[in-house]
N, C-alpha and C. Protein backbone atom coordinates (compact mmCIF):
# COMPACT_ATOMS: atom_id res chain seq x y z
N UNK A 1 -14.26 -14.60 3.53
CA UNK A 1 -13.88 -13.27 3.06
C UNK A 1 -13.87 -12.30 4.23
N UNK A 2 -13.03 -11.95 4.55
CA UNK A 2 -12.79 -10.66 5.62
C UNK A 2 -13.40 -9.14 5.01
N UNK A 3 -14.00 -8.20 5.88
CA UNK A 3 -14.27 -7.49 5.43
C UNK A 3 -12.92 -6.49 5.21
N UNK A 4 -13.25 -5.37 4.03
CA UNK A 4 -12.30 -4.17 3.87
C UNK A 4 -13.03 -2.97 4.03
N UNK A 5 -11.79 -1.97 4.65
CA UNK A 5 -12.84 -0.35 4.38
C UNK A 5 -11.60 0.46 3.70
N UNK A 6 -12.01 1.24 3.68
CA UNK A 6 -11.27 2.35 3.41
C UNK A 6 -11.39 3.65 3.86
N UNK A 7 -10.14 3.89 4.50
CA UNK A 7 -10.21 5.31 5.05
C UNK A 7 -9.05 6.12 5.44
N UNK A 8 -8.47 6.73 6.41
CA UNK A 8 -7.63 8.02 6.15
C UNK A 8 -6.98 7.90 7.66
N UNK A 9 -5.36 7.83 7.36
CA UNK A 9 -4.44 7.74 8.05
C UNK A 9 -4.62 9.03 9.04
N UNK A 10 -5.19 9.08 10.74
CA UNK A 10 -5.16 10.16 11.33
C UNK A 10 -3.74 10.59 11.95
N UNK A 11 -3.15 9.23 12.35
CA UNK A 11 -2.26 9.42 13.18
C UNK A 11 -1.20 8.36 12.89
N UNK A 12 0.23 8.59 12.95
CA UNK A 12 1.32 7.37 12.86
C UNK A 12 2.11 7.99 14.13
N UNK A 13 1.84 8.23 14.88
CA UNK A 13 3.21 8.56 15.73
C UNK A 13 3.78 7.09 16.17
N UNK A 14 2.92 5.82 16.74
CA UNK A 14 3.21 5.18 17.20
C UNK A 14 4.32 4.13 16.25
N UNK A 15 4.89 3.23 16.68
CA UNK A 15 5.84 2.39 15.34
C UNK A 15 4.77 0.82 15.39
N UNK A 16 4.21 0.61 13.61
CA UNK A 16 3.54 -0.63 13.31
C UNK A 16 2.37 -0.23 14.10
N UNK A 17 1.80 1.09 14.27
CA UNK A 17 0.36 0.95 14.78
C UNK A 17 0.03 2.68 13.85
N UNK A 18 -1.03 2.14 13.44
CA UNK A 18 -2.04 3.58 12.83
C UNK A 18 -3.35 3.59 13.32
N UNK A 19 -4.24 4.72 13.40
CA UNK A 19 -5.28 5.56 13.57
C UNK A 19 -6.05 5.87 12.51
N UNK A 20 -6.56 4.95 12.11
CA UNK A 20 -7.28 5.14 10.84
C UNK A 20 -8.75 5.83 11.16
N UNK A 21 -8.97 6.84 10.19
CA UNK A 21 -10.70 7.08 10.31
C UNK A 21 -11.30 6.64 9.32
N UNK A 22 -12.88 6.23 9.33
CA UNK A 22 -13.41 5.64 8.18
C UNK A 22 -14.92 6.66 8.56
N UNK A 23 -14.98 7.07 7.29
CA UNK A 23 -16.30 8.34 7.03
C UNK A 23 -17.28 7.69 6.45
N UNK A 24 -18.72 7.42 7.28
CA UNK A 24 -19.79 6.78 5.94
C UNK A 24 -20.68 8.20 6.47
N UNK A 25 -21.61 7.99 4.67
CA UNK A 25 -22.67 8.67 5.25
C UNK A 25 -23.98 8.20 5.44
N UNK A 26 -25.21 8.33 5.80
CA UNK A 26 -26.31 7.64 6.45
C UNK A 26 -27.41 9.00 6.19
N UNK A 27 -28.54 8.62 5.58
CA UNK A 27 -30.12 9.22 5.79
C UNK A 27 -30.28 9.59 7.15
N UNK A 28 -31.20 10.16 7.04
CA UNK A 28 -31.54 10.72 8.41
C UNK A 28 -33.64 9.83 8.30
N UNK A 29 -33.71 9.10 9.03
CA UNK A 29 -35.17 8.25 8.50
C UNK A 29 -36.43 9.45 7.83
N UNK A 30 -36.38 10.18 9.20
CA UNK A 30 -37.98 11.23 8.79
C UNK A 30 -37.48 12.47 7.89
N UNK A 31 -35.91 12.98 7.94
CA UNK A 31 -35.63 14.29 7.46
C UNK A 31 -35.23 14.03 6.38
N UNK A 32 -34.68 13.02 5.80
CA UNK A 32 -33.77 12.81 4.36
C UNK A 32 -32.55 13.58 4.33
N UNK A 33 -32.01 14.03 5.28
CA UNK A 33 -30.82 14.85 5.27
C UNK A 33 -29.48 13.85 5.81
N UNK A 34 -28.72 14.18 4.67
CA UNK A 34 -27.35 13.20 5.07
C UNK A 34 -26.75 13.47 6.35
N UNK A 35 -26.02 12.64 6.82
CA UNK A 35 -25.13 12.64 8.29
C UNK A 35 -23.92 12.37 8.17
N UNK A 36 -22.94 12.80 8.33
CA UNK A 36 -21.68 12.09 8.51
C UNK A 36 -21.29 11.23 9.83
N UNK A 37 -21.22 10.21 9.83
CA UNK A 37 -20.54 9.75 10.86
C UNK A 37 -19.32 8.78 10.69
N UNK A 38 -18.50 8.77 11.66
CA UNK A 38 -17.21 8.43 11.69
C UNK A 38 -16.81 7.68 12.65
N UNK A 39 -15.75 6.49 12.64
CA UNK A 39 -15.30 5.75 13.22
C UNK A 39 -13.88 5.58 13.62
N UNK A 40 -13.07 5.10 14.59
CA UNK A 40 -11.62 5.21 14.32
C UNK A 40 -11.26 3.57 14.74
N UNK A 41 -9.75 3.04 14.15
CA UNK A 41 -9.58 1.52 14.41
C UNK A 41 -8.21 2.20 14.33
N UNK A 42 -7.85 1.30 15.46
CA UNK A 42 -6.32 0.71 15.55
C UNK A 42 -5.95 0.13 14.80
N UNK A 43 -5.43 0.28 13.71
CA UNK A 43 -5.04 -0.67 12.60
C UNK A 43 -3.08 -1.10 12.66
N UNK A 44 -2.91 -2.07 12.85
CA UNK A 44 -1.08 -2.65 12.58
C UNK A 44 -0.54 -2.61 10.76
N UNK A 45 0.38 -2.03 11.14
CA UNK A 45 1.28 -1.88 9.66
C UNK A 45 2.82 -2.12 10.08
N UNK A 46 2.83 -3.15 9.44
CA UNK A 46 4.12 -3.92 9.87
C UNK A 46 5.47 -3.26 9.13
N UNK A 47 5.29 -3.09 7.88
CA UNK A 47 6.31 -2.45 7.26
C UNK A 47 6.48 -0.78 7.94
N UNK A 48 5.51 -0.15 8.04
CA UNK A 48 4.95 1.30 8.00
C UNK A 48 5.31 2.22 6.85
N UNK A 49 3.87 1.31 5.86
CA UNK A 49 4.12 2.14 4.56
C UNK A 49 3.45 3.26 4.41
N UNK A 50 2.36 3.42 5.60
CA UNK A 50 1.70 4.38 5.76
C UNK A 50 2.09 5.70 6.62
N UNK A 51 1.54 6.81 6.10
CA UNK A 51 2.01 8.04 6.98
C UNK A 51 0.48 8.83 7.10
N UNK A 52 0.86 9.96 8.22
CA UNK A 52 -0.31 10.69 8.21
C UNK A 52 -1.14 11.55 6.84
N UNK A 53 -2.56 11.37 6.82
CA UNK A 53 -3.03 11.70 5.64
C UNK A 53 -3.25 10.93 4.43
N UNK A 54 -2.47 9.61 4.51
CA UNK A 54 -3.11 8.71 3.59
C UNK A 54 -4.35 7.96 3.44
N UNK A 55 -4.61 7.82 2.03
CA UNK A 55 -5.52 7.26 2.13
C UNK A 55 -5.31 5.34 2.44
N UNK A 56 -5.98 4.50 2.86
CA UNK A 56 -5.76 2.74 2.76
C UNK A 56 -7.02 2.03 3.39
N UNK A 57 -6.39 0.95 2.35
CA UNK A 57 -7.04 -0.26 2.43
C UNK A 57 -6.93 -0.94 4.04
N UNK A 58 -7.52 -1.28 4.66
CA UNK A 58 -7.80 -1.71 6.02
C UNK A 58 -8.74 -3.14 5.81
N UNK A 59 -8.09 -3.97 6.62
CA UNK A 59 -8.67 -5.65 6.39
C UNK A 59 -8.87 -6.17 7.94
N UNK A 60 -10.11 -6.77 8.14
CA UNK A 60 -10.23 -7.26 9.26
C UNK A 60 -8.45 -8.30 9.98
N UNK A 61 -8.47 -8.57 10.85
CA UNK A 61 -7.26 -9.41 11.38
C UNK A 61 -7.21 -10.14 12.46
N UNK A 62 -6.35 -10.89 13.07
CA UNK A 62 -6.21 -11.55 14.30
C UNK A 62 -5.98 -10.46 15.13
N UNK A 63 -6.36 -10.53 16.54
CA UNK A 63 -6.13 -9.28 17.43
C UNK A 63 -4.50 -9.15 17.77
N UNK A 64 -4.21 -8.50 17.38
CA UNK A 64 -2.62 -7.95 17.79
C UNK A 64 -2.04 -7.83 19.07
N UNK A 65 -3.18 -6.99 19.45
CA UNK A 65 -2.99 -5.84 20.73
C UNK A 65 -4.43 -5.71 21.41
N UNK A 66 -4.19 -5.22 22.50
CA UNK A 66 -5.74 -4.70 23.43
C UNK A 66 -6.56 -4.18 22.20
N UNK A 67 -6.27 -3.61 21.28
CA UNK A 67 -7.32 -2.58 21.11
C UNK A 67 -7.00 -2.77 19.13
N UNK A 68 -5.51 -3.20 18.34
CA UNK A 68 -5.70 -4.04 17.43
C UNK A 68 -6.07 -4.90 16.60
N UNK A 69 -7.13 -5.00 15.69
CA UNK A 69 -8.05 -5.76 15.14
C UNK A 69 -8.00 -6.01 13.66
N UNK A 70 -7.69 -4.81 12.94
CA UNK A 70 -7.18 -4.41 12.07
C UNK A 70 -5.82 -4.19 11.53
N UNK A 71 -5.75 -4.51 9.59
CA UNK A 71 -4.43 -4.33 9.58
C UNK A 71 -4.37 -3.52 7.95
N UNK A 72 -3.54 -2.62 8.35
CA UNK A 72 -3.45 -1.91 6.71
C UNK A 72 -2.72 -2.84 5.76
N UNK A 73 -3.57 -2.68 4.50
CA UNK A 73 -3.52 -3.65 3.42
C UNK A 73 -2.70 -3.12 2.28
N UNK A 74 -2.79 -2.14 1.83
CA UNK A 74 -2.26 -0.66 1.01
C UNK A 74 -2.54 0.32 1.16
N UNK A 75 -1.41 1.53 0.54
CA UNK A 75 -1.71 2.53 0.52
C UNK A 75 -2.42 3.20 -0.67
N UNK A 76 -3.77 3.80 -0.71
CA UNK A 76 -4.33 3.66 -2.44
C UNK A 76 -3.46 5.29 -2.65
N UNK A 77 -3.47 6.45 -1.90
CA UNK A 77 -2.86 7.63 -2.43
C UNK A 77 -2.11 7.96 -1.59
N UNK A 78 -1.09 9.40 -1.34
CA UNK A 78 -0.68 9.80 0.05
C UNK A 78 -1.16 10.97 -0.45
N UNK A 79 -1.10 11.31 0.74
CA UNK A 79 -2.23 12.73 1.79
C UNK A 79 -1.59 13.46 2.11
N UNK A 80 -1.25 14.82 2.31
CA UNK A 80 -0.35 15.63 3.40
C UNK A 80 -1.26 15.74 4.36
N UNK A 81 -0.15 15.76 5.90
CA UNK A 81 -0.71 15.79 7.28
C UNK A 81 -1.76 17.54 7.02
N UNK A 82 -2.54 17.63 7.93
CA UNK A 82 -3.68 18.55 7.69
C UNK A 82 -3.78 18.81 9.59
């Protein structure tokens, strides 16, 4: 089973490559106060069903590219660019 995340189309300028961000949140151990932290992946989209501001499904993959690892799976909503 490959893992999935989900998260939010930052960037499409490139063609069959996206900028996905993925937002978790995390405790803080001694304060109990939430954290946001954030990640970004090169994700490949072969069709390019995705645009900036969407939300998607992201699935681990064979490496594409230098920095390609990831590959968008669906789009669950669309987003306007922000």
């Amino acid at each position: 089973m490959r893992k999935r995340l989900i998260g939010r189309v930052l960037q499409d300028k490139n063609p069959k490559t996206r900028i996905v961000e993925i937002m978790r949140f995390i405790m803080h151990p001694r304060y109990k106060k939430f954290l946001r932290r954030r990640r970004k992946f090169h994700c490949h989209d072969e069709k390019n069903i995705s645009k900036a501001g969407d939300r998607v499904v992201i699935e681990e993959a064979r490496p594409f590219s230098k920095l390609k690892r990831w590959k968008v799976v669906k789009v669950l909503n669309e987003g306007s660019e922000q």
